[in-house]
N, C-alpha and C. Protein backbone atom coordinates (compact mmCIF):
# COMPACT_ATOMS: atom_id res chain seq x y z
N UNK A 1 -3.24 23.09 -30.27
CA UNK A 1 -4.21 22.90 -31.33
C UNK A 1 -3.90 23.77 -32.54
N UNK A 2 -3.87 25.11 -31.97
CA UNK A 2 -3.28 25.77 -33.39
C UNK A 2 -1.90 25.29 -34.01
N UNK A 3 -1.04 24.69 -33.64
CA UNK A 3 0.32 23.79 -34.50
C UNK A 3 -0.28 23.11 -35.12
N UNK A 4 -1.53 22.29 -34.95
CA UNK A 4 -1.69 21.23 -35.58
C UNK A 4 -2.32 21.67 -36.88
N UNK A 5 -3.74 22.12 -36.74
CA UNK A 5 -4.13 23.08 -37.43
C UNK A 5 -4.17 23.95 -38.15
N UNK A 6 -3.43 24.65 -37.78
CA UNK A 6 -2.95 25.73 -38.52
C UNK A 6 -3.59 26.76 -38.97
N UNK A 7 -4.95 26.82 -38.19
CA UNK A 7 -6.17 27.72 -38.34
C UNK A 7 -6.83 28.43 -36.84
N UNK A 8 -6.54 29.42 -36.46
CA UNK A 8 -7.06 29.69 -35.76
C UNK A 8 -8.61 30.01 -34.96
N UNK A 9 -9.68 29.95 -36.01
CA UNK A 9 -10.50 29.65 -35.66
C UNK A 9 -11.45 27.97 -35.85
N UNK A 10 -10.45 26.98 -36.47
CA UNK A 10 -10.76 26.18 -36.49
C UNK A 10 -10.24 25.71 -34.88
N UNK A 11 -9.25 26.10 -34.50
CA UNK A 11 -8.26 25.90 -33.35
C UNK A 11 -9.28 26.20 -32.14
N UNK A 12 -9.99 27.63 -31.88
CA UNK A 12 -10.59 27.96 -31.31
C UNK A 12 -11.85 26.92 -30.96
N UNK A 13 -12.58 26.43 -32.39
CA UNK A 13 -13.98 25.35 -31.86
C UNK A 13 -13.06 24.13 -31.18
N UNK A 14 -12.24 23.90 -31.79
CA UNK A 14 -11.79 22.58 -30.83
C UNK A 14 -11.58 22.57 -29.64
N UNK A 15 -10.43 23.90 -29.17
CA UNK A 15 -11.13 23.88 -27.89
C UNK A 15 -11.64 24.54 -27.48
N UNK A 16 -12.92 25.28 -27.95
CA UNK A 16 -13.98 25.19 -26.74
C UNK A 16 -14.90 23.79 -26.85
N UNK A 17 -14.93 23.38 -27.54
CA UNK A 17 -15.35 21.71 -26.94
C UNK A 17 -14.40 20.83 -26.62
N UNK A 18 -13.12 20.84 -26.64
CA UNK A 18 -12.40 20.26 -25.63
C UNK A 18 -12.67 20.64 -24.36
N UNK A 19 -13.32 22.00 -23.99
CA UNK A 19 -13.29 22.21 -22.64
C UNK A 19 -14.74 21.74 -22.21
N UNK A 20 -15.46 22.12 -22.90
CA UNK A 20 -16.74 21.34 -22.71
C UNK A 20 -16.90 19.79 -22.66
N UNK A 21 -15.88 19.05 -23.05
CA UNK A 21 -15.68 17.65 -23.02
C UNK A 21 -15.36 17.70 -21.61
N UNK A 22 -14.17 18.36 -21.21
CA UNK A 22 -13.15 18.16 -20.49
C UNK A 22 -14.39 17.53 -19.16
N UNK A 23 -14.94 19.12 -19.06
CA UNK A 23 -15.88 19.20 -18.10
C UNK A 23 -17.05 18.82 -17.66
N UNK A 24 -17.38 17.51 -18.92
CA UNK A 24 -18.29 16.75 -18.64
C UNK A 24 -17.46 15.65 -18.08
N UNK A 25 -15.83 15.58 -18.88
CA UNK A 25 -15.22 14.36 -17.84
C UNK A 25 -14.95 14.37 -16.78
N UNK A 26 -14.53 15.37 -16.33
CA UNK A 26 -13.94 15.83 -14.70
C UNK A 26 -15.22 16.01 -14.04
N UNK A 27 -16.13 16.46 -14.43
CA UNK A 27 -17.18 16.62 -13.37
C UNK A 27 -17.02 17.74 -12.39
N UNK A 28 -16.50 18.92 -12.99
CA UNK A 28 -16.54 20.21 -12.36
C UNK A 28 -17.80 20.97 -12.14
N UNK A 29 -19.04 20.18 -11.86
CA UNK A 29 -20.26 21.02 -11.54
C UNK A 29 -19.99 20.82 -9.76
N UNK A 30 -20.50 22.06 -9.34
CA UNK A 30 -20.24 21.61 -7.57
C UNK A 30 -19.01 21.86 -7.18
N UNK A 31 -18.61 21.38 -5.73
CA UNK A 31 -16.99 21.60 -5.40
C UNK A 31 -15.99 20.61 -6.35
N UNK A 32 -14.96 21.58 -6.65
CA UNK A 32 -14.35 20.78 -7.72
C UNK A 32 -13.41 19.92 -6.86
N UNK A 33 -12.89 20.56 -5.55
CA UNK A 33 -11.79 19.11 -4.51
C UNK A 33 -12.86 18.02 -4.32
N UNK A 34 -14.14 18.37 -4.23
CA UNK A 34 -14.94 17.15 -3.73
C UNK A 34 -15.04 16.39 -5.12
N UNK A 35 -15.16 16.71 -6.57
CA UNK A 35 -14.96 15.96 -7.77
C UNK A 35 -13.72 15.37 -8.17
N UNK A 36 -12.35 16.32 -7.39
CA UNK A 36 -11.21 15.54 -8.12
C UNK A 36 -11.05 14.38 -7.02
N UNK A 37 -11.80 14.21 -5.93
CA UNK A 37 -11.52 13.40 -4.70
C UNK A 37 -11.86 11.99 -5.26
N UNK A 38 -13.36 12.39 -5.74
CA UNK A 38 -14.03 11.29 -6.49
C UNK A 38 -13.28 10.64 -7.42
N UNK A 39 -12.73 11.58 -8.57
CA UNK A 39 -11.74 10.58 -9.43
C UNK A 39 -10.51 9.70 -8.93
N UNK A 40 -9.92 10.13 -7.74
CA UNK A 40 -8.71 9.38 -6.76
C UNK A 40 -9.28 8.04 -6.46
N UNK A 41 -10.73 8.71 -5.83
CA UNK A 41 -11.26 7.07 -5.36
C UNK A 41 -11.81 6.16 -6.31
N UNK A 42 -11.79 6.71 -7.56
CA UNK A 42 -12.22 5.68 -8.77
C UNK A 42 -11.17 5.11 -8.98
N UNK A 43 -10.23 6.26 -9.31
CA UNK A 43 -8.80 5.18 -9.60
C UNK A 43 -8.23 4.04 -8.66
N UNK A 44 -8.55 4.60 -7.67
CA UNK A 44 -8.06 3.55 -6.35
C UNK A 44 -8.99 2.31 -6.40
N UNK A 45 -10.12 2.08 -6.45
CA UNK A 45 -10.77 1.35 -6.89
C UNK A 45 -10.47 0.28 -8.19
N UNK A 46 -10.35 0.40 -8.97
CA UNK A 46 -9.99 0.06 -9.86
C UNK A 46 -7.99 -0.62 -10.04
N UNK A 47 -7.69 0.36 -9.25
CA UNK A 47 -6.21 -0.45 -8.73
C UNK A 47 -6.13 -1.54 -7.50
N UNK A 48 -7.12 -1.22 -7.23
CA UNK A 48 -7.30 -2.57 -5.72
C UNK A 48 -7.72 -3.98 -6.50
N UNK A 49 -8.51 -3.33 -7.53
CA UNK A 49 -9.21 -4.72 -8.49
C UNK A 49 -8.17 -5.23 -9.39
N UNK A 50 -7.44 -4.74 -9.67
CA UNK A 50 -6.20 -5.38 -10.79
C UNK A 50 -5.30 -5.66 -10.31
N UNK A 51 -4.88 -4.94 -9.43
CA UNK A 51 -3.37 -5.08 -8.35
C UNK A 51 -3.13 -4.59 -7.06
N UNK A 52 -3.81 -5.41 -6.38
CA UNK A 52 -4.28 -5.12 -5.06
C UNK A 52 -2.64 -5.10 -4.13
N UNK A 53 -1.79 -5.96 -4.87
CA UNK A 53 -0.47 -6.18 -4.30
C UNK A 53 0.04 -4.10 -4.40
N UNK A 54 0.11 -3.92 -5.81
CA UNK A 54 0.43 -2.69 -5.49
C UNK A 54 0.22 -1.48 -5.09
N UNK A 55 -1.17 -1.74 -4.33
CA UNK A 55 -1.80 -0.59 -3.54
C UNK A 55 -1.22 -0.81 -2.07
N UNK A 56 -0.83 -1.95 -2.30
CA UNK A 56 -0.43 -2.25 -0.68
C UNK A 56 1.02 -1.78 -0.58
N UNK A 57 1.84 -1.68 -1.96
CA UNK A 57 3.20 -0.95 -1.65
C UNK A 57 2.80 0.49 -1.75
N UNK A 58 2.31 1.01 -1.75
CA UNK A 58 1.62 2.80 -2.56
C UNK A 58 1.45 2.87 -0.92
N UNK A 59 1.03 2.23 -0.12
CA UNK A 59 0.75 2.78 1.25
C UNK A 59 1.67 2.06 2.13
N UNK A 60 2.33 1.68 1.61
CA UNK A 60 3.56 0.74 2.64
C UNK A 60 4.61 1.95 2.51
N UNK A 61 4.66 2.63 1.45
CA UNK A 61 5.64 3.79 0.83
C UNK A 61 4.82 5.08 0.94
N UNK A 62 3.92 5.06 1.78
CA UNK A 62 3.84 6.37 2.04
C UNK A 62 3.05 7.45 0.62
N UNK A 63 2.48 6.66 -0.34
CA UNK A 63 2.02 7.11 -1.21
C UNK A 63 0.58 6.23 -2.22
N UNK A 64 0.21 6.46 -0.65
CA UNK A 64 -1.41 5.55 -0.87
C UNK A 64 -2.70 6.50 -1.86
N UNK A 65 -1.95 7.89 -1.04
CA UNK A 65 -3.19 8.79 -1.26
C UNK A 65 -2.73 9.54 -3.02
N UNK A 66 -2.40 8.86 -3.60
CA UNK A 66 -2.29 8.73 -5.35
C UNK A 66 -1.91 10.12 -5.53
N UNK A 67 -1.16 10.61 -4.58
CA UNK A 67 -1.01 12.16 -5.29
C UNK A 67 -0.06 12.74 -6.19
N UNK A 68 0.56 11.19 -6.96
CA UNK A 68 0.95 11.93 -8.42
C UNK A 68 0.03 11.82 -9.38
N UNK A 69 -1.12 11.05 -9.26
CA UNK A 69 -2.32 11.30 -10.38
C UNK A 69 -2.77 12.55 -10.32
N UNK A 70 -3.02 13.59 -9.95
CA UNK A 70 -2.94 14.92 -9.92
C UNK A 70 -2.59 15.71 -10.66
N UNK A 71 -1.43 15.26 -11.55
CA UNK A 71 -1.00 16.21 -11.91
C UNK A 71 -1.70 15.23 -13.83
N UNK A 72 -1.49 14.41 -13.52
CA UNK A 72 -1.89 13.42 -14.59
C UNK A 72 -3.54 13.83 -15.20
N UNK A 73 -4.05 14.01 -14.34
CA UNK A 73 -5.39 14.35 -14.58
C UNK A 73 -5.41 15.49 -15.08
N UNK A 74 -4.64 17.01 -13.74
CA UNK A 74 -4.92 17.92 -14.65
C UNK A 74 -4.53 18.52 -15.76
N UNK A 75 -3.46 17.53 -16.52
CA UNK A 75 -3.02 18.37 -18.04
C UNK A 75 -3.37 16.78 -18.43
N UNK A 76 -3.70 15.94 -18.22
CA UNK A 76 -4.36 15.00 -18.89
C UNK A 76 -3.09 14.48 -19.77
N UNK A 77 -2.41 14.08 -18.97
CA UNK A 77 -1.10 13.16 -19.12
C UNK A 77 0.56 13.85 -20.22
N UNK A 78 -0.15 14.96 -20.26
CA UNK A 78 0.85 16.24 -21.40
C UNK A 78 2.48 16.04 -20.81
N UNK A 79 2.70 15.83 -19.83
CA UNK A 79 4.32 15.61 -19.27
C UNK A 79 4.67 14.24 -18.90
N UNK A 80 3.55 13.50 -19.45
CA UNK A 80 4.62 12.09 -19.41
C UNK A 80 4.90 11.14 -20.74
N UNK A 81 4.35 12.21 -21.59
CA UNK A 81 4.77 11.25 -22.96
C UNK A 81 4.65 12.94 -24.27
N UNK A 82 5.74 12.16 -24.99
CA UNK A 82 6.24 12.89 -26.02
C UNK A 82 5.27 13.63 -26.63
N UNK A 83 5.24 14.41 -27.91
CA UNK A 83 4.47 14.88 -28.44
C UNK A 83 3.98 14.27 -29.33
N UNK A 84 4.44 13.77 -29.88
CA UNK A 84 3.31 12.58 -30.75
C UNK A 84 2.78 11.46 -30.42
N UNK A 85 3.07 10.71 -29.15
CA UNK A 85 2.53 9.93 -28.32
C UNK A 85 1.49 10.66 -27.53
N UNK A 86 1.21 12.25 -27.38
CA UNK A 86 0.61 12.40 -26.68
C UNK A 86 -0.89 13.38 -27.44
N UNK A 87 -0.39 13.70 -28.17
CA UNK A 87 -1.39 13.83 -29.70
C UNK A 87 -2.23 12.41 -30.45
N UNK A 88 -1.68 11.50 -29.88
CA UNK A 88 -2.48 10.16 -30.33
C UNK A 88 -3.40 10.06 -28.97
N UNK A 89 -2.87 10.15 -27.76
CA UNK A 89 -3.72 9.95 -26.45
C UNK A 89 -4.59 10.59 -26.54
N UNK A 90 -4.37 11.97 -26.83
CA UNK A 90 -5.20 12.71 -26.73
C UNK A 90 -6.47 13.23 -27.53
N UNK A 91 -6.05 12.33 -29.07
CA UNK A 91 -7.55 11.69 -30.07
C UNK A 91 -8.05 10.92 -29.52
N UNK A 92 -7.45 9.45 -28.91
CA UNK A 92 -8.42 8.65 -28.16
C UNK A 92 -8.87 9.04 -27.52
N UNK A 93 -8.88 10.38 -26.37
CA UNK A 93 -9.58 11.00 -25.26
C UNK A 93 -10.65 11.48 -25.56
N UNK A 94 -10.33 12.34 -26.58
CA UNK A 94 -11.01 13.43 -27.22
C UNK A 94 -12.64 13.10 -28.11
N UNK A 95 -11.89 11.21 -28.53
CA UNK A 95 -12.59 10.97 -29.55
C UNK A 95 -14.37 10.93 -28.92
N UNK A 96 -15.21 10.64 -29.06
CA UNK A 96 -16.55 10.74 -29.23
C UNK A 96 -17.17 8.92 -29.34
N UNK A 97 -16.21 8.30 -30.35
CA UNK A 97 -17.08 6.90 -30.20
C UNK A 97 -15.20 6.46 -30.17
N UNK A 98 -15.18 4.96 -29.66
CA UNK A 98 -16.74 4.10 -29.14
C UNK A 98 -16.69 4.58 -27.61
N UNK A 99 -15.88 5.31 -26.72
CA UNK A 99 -16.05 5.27 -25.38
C UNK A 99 -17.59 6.80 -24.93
N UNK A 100 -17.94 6.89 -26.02
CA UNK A 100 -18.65 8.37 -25.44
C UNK A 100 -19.96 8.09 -26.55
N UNK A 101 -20.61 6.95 -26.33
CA UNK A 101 -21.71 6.66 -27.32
C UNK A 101 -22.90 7.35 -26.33
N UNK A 102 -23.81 6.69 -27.28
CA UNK A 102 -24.96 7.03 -26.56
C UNK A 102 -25.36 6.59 -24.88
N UNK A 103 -24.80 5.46 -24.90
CA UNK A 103 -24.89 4.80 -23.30
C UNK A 103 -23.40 5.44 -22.65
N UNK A 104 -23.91 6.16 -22.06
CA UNK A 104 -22.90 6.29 -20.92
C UNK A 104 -22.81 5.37 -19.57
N UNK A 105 -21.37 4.52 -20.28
CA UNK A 105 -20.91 3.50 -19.14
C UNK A 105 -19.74 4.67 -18.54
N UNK A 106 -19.68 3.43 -17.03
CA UNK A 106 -18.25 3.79 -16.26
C UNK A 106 -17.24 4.18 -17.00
N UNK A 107 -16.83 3.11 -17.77
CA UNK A 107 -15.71 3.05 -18.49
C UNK A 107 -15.81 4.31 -19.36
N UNK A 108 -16.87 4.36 -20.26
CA UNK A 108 -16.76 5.43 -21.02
C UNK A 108 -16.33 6.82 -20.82
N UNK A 109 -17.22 7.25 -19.44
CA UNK A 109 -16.93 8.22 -19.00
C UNK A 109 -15.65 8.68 -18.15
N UNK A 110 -14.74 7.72 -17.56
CA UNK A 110 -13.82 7.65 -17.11
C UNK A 110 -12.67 6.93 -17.72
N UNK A 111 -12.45 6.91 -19.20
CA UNK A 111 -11.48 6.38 -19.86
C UNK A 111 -9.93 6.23 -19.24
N UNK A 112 -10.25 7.77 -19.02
CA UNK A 112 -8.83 8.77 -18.41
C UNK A 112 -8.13 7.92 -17.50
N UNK A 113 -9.20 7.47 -16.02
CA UNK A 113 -8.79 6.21 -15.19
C UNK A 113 -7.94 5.07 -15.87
N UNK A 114 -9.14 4.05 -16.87
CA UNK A 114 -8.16 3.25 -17.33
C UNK A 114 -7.04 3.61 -18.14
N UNK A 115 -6.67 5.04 -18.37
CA UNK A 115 -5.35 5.00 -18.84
C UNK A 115 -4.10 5.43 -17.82
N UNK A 116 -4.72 5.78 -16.76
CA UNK A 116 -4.24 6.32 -15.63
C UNK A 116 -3.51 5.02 -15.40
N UNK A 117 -4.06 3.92 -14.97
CA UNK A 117 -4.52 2.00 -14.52
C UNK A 117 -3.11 1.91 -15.34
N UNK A 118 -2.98 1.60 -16.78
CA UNK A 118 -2.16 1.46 -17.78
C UNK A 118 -0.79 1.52 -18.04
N UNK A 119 -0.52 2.81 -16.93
CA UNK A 119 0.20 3.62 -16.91
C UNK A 119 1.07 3.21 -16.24
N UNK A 120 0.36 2.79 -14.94
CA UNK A 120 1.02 2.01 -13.38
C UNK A 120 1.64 0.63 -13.37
């Protein structure tokens, strides 16, 4: 944030409400393995509904239990795409509308998933 910026206390509010975002997305109130468990089984969910064929190779191969989304989640996709591909992801994440309106849907609140989905 401060590269981009170039202000350090402008750098600073961003993220501390990036982290305050973060943590309304992840859902770190409570045990946090029992919250990141929850996001596995959303994603899995959501991959059974689009491509049920390739959940069935993910566990035919020994890699049902999604444990490279893990790492995806926790830097929120920072090592699989460039830096300016990942400075654009990470405005759409970040952004506030339209996925973070006043109605909090599924989708909204779990964007991250369908980009997770996207990805695969």
């Amino acid at each position: 944030l401060l590269f981009v910026l170039e202000d350090e206390v402008d750098a600073f509010w961003c993220f501390y409400t990036f982290m305050d975002h973060v943590e309304s997305m992840m859902n770190f109130q409570g045990d946090p393995t029992v919250n990141m468990l929850t996001q596995f089984k959303e994603l899995r969910v959501l991959m059974e509904a689009v491509d049920p064929d390739f959940i069935a190779y993910l566990e035919a191969n020994d890699c049902g239990d999604l444990g490279f989304f893990f790492r995806w989640l926790l830097v929120l996709f920072k090592r699989e795409y460039g830096y300016p591909q990942i400075l654009r992801l990470w405005e759409v994440l970040w952004r506030d509308e339209p996925f973070h309106g006043e109605e909090q849907s599924s989708t909204a609140t779990n964007f991250h998933l369908v980009e997770s989905l996207s990805m695969l």
